[in-house]
C-alpha atoms as a PDB file:
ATOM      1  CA  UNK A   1     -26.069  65.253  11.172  1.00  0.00           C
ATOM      2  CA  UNK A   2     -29.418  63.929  12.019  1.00  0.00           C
ATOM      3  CA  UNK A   3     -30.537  64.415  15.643  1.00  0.00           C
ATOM      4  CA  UNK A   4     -31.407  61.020  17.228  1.00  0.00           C
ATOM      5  CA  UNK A   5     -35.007  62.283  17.822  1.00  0.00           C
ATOM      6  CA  UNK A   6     -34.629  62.060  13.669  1.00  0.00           C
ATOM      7  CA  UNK A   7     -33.078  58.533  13.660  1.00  0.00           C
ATOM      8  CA  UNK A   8     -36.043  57.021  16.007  1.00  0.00           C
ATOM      9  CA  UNK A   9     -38.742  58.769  14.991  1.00  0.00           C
ATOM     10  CA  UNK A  10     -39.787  59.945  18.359  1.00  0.00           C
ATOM     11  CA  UNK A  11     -38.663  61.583  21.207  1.00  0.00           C
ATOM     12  CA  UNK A  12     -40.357  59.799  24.363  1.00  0.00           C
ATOM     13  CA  UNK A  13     -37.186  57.900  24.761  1.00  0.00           C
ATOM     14  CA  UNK A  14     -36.631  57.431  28.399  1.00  0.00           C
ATOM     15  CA  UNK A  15     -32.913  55.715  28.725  1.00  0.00           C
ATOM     16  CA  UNK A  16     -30.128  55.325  26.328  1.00  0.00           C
ATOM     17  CA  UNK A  17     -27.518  53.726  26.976  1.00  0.00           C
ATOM     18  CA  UNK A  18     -24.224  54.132  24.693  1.00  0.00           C
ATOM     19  CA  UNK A  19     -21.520  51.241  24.405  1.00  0.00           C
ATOM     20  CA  UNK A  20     -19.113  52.834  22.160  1.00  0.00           C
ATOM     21  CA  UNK A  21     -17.202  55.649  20.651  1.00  0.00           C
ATOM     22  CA  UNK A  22     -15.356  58.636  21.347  1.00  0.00           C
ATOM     23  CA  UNK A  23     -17.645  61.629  20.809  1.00  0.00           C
ATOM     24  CA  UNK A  24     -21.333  62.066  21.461  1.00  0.00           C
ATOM     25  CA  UNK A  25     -22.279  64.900  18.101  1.00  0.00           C
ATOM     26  CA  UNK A  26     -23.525  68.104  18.095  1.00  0.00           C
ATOM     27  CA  UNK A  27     -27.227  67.743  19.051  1.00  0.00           C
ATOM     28  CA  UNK A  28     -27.146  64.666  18.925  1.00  0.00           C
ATOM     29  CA  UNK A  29     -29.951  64.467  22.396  1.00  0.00           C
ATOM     30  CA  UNK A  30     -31.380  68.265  21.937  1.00  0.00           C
ATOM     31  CA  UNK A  31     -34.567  68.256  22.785  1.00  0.00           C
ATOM     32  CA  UNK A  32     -35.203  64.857  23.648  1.00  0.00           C
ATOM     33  CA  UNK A  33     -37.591  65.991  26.556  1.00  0.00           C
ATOM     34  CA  UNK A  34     -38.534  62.924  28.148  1.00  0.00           C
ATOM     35  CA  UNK A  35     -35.389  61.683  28.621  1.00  0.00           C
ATOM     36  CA  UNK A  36     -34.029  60.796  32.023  1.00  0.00           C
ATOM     37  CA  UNK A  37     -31.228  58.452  32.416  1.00  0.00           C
ATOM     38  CA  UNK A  38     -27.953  58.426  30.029  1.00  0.00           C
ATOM     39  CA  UNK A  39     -24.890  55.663  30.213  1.00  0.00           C
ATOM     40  CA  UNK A  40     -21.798  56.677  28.318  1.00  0.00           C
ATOM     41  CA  UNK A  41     -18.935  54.148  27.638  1.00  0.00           C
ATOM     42  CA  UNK A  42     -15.311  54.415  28.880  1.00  0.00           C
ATOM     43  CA  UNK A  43     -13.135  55.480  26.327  1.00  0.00           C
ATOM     44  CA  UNK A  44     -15.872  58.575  25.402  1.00  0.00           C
ATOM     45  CA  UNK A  45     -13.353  62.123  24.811  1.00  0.00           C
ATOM     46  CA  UNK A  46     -16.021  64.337  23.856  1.00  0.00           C
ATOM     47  CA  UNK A  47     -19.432  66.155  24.813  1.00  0.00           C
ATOM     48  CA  UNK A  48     -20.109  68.371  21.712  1.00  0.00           C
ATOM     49  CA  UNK A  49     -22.267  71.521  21.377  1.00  0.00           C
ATOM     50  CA  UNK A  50     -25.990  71.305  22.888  1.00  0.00           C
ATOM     51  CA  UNK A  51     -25.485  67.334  22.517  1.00  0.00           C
ATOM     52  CA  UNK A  52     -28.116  67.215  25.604  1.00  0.00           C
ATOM     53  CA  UNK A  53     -29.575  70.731  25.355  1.00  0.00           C
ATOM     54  CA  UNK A  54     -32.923  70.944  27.140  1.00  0.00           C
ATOM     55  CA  UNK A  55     -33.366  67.504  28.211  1.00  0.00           C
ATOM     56  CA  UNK A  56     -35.608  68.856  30.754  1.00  0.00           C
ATOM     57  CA  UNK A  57     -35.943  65.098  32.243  1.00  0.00           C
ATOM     58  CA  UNK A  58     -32.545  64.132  32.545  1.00  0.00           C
ATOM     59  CA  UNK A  59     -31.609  63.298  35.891  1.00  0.00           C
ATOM     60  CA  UNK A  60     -28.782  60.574  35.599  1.00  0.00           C
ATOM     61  CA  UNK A  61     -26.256  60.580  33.655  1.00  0.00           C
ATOM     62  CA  UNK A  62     -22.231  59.183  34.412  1.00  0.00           C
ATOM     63  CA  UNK A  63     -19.714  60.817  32.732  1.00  0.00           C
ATOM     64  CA  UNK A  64     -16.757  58.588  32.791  1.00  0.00           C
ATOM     65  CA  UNK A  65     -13.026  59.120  33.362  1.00  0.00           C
ATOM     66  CA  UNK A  66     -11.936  59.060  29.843  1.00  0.00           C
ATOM     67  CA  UNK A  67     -13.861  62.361  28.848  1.00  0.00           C
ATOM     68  CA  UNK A  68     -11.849  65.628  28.187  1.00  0.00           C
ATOM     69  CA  UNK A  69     -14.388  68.047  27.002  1.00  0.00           C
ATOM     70  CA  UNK A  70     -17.800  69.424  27.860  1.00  0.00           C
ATOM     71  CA  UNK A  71     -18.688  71.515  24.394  1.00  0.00           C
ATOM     72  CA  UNK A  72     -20.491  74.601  24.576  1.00  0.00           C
ATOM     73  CA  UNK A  73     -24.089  74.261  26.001  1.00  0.00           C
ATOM     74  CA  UNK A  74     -23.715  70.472  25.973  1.00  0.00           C
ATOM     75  CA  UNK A  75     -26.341  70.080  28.900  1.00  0.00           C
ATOM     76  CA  UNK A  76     -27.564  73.710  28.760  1.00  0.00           C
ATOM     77  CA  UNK A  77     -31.272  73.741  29.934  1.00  0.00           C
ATOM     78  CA  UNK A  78     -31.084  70.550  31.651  1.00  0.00           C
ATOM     79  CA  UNK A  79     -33.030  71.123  34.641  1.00  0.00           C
ATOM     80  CA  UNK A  80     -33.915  68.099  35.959  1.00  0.00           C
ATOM     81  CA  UNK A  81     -30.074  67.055  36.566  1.00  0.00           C
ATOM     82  CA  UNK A  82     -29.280  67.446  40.733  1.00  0.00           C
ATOM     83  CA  UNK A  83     -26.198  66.341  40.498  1.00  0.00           C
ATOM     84  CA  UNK A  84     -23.493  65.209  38.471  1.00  0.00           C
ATOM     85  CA  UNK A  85     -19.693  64.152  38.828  1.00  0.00           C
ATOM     86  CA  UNK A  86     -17.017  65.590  36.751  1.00  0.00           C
ATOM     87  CA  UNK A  87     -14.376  63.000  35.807  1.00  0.00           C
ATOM     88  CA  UNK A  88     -10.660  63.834  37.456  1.00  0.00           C
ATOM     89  CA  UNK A  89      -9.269  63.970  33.756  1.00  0.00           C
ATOM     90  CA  UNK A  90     -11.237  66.349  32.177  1.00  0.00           C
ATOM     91  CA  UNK A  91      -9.419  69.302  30.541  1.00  0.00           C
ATOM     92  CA  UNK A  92     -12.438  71.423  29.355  1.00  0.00           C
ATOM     93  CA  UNK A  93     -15.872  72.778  30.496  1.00  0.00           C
ATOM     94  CA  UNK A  94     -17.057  75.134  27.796  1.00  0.00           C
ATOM     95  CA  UNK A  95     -19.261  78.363  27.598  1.00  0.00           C
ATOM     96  CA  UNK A  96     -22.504  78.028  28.809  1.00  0.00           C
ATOM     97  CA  UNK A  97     -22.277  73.906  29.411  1.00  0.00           C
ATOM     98  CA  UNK A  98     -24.384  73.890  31.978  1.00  0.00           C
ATOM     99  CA  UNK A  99     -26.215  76.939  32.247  1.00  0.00           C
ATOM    100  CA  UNK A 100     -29.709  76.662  33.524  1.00  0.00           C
ATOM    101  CA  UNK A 101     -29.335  73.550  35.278  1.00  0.00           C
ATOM    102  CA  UNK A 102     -31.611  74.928  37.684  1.00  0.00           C
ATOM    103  CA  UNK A 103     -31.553  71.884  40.176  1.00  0.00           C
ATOM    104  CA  UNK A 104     -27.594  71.784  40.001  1.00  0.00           C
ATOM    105  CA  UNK A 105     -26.825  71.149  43.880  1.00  0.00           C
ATOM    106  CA  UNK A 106     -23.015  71.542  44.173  1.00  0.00           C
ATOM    107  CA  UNK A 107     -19.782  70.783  41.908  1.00  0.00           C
ATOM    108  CA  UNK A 108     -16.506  69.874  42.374  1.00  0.00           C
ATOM    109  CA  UNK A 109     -14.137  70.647  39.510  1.00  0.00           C
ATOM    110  CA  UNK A 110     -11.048  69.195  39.702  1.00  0.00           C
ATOM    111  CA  UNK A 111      -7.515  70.384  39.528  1.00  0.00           C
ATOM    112  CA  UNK A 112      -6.026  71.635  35.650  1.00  0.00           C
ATOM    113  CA  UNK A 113      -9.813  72.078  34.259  1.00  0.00           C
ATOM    114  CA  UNK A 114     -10.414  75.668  32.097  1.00  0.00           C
ATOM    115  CA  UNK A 115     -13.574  76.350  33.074  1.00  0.00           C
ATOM    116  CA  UNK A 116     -15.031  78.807  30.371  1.00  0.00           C
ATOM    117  CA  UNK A 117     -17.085  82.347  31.041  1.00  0.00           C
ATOM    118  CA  UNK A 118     -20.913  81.313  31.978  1.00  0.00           C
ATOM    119  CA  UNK A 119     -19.840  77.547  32.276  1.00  0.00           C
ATOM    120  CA  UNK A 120     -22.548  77.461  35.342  1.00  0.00           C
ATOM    121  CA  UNK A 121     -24.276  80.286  34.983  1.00  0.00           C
ATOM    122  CA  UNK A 122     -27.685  80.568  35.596  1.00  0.00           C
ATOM    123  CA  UNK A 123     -27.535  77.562  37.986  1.00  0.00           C
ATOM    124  CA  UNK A 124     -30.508  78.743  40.513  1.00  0.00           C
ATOM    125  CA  UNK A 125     -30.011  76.102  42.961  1.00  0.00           C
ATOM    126  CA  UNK A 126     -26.326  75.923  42.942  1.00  0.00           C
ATOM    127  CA  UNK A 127     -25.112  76.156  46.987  1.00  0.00           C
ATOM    128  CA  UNK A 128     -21.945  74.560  46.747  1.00  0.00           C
ATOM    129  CA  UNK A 129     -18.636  74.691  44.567  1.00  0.00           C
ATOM    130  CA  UNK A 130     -15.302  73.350  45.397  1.00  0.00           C
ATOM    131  CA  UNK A 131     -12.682  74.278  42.804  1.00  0.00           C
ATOM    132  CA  UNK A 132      -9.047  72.721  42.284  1.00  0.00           C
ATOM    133  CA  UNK A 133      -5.733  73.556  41.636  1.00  0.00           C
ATOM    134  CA  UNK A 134      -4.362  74.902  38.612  1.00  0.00           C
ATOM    135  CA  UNK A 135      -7.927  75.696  37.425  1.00  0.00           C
ATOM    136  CA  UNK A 136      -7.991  78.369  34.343  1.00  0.00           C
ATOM    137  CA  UNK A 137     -11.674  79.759  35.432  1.00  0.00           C
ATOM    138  CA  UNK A 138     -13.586  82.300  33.105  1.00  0.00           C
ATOM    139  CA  UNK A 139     -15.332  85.579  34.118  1.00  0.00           C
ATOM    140  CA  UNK A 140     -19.057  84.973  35.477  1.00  0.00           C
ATOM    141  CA  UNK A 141     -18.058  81.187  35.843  1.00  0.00           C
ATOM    142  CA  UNK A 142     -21.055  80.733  38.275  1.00  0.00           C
ATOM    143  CA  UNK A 143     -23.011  84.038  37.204  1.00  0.00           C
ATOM    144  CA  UNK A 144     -26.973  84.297  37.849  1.00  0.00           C
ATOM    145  CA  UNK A 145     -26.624  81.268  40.678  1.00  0.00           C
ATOM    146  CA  UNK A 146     -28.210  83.024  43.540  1.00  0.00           C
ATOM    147  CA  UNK A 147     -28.250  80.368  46.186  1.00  0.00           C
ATOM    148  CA  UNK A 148     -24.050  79.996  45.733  1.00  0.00           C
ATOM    149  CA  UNK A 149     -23.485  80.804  49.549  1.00  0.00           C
ATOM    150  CA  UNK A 150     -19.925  78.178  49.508  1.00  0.00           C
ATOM    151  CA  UNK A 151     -16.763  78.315  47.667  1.00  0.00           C
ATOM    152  CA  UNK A 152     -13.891  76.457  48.446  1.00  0.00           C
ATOM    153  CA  UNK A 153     -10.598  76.882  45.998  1.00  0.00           C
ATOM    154  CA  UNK A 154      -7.271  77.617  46.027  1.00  0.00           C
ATOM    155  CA  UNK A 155      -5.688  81.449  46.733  1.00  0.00           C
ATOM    156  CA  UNK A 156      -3.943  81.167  43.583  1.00  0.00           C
ATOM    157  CA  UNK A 157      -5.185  80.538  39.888  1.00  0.00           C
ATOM    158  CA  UNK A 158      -3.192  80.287  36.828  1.00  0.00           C
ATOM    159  CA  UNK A 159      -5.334  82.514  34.693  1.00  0.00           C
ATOM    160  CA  UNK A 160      -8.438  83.678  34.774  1.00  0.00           C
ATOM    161  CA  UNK A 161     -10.521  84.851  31.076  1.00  0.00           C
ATOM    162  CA  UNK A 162     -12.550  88.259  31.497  1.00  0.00           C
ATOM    163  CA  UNK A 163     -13.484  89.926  28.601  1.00  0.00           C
ATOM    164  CA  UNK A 164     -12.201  87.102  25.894  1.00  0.00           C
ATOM    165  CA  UNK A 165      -8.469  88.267  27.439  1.00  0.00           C
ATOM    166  CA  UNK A 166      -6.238  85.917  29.745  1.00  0.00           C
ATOM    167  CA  UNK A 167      -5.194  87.545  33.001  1.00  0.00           C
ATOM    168  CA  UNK A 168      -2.364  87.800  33.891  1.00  0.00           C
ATOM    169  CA  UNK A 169      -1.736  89.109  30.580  1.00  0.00           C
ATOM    170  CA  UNK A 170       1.794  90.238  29.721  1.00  0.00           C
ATOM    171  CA  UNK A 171       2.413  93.639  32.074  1.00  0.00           C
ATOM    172  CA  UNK A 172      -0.593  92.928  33.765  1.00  0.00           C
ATOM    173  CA  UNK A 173       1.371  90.318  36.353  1.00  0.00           C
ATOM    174  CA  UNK A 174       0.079  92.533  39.207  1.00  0.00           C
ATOM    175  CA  UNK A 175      -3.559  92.681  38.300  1.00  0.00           C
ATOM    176  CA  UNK A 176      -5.888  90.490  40.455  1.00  0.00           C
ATOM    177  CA  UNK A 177      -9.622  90.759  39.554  1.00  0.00           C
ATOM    178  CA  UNK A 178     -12.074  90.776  42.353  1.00  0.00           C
ATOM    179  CA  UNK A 179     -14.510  87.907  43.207  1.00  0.00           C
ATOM    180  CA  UNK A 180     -17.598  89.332  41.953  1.00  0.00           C
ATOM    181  CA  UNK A 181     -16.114  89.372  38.671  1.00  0.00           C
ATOM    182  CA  UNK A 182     -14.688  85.872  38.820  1.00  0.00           C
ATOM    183  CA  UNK A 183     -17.178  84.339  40.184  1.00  0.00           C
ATOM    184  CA  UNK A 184     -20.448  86.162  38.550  1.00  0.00           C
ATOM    185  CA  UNK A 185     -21.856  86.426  41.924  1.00  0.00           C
ATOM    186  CA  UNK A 186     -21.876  88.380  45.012  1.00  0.00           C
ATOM    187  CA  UNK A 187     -23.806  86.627  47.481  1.00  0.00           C
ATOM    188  CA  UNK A 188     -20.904  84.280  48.378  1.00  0.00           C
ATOM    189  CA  UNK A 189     -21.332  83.626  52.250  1.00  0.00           C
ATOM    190  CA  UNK A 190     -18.627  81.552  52.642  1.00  0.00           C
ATOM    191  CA  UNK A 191     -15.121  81.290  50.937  1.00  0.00           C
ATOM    192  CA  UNK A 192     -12.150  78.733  51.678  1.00  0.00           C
ATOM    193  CA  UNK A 193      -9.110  79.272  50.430  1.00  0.00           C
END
């Protein structure tokens, strides 16, 4: 598949905006450096793999409702994006989606979301994360985000992945891994539960 840096022949584009379909392809933005503002349409499922990888200008982008799944390093290297609002229905946010979105403020992931290992990692100016119900949340989630100084989540999770295994595993009911480990980080200053 042709990357749209391909398609257009250049790659100062500054906004796209989308009107239809269901999935944005793999790579389908990579590298597109200059880009800073993205409109998706309602009815969009799908992110896939490093679709926006190192976009270094993007800085708006909405991701509406109707999407399920952030693919692995979909916005990976994105560092001009300071915020950005995750949609209540999606089900997915895969490894390394949005590692090294060093201007990454805060996030709120809401309840029922599997949030894979090194989803956030890497997020230097991360201060902020408020995590929902239900979530399934992978080891070193927020890992290498050294400004992370406020958590706020639930006392219970469903299951947590560390080392590519799903805790609580069968007679492993009673094992409860420790913070650091979920989380990726120790410098947590604040936690509510």
């Amino acid at each position: 598949r042709p990357v749209m840096s391909d398609i257009l022949g250049c790659i100062d584009v500054k906004k796209v905006t989308i009107t239809t379909g269901k999935t944005i392809p793999n790579k389908m933005f990579e590298g597109m450096t200059l880009l800073e503002e993205v409109i998706l349409p309602e009815g969009l499922e799908d992110i896939e793999s490093s679709a926006f990888k190192n976009c270094k200008n993007l800085k708006k982008i909405n991701l509406p409702q109707s999407l399920e799944n952030i693919r692995e390093r979909a916005f990976e290297s994105c560092i001009g994006l300071t915020e950005i609002e995750l949609p209540s229905q999606l089900e997915m946010i895969d490894y390394f989606a949005f590692t090294g979105c060093s201007s990454l403020n805060e996030i709120l992931i809401s309840d029922e979301v599997c949030v894979c290992p090194c989803a956030f990692s890497s997020c230097e100016s991360l201060s902020s994360v408020v995590i929902g119900g239900g979530v399934n949340l992978g080891e070193g989630a927020f890992k290498d985000c050294p400004n992370l100084f406020e958590v706020t989540m639930p006392l219970e999770f469903d299951m947590i992945l560390m080392d590519g295994s799903l805790y609580p595993a069968p007679g492993m009911e009673d094992y409860r891994p420790v913070m650091s480990d979920i989380l990726g980080c120790i410098d947590v200053k604040k936690v509510t539960i």
